[in-house]
Protein backbone atom coordinates (compact mmCIF):
# COMPACT_ATOMS: atom_id res chain seq x y z
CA UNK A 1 -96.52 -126.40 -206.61
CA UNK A 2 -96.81 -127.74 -203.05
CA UNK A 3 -96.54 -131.50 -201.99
CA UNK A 4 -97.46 -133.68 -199.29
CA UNK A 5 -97.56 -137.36 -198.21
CA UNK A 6 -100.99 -138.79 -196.83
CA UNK A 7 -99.27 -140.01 -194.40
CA UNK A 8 -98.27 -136.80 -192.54
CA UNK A 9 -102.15 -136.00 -192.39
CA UNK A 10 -104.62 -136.49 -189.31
CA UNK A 11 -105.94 -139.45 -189.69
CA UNK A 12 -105.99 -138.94 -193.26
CA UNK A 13 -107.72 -135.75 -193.50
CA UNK A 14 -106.15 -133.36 -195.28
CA UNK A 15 -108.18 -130.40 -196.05
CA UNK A 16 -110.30 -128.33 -193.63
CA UNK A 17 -109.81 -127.12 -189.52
CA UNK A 18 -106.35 -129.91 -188.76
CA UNK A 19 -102.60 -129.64 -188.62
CA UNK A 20 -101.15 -130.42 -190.67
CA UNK A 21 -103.60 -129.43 -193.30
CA UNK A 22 -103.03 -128.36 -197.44
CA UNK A 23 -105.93 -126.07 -196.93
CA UNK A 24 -107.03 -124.37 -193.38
CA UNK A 25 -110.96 -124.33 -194.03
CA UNK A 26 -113.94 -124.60 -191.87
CA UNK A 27 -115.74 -124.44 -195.82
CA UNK A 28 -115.05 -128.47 -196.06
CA UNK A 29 -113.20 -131.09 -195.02
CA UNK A 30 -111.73 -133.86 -196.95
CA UNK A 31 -109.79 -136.98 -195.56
CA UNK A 32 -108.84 -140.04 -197.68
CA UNK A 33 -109.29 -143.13 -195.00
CA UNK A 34 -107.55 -146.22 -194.97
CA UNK A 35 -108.85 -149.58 -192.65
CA UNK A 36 -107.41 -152.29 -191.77
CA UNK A 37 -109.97 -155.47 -191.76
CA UNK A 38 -111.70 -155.45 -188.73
CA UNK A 39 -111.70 -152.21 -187.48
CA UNK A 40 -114.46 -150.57 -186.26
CA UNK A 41 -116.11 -146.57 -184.90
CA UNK A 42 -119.13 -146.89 -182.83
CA UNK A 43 -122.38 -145.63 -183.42
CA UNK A 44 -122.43 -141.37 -184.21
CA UNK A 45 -123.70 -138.78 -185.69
CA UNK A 46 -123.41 -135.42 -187.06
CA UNK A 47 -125.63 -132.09 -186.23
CA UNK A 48 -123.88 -129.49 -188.88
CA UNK A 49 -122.41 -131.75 -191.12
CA UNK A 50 -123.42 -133.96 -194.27
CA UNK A 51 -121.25 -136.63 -194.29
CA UNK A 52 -120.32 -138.51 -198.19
CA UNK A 53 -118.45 -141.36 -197.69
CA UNK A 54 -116.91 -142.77 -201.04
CA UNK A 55 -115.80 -146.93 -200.76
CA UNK A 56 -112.55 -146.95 -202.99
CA UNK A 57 -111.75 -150.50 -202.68
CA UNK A 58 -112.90 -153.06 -199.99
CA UNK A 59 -116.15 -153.94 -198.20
CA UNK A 60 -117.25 -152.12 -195.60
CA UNK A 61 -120.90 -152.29 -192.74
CA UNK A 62 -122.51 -149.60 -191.80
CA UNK A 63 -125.98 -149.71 -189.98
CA UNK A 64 -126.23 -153.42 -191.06
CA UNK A 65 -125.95 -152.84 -194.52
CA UNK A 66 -123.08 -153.43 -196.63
CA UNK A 67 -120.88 -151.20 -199.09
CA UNK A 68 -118.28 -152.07 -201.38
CA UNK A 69 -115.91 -150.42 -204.22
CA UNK A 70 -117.84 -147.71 -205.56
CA UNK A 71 -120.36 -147.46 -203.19
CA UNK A 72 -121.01 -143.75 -202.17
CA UNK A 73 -122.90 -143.11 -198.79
CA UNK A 74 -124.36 -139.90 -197.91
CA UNK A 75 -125.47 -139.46 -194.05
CA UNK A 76 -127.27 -136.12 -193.65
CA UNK A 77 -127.45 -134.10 -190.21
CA UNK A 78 -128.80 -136.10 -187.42
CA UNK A 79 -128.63 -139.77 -188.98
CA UNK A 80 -126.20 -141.67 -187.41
CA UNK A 81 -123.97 -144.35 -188.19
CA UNK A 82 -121.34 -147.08 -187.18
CA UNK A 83 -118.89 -148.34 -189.19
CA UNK A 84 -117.07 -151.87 -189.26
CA UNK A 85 -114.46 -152.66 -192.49
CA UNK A 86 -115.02 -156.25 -193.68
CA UNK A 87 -111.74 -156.31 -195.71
CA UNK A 88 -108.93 -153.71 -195.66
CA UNK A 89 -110.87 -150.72 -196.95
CA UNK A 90 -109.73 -147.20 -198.82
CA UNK A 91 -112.44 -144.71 -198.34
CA UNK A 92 -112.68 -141.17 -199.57
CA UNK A 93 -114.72 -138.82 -196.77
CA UNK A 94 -116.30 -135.08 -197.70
CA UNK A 95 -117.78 -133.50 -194.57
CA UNK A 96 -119.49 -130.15 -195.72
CA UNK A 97 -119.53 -127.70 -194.02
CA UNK A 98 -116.28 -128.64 -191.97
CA UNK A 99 -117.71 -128.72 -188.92
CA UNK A 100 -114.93 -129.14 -185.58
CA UNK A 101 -116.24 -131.29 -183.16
CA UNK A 102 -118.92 -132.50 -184.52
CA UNK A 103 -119.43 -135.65 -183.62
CA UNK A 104 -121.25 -137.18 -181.39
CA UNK A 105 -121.68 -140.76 -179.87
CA UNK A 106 -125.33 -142.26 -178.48
């Protein structure tokens, strides 16, 4: 059995091309994402890459809209998003394939 602590990860990502990683993979990648209120990524998107982003807890804005707990958002290839967390947010991100460097701003 092999352990880890989130908090040793990227940015919270845990599986696919980082370091440290539980699983060296350019298959996936697999992050679990915590915000504090008020933070905020610009504008991006994706050209290899479909992006599902799971809301665990909190509120979150993307594109004008908003998301809460249990809200799952799936941003295919070439749609773009920001992203601004209302409340302290907990999100769960899937990026398939893994896909290094790829993401790009306007």
């Amino acid at each position: 059995m092999q352990t880890a602590h989130l908090s040793a990860m990227t940015k919270g990502w845990f599986i696919g091309n980082f370091s440290p990683t539980l699983c060296a993979t350019e298959a996936v990648e697999v992050a679990i994402k915590e915000y504090p209120a008020g933070f905020s990524e610009e504008w991006h998107y994706h050209k290899i890459a479909t992006e599902f982003t799971v809301i665990v807890s909190g509120e979150v804005e993307m594109n004008g809209r908003r998301y809460c707990k249990g809200d799952i958002i799936v941003i295919p290839p070439g749609e773009g998003t920001d992203f601004t967390a209302l409340t302290p947010t907990v999100t769960t991100v899937v990026k398939l394939p893994g896909a290094t460097n790829d993401k790009y701003l306007k």
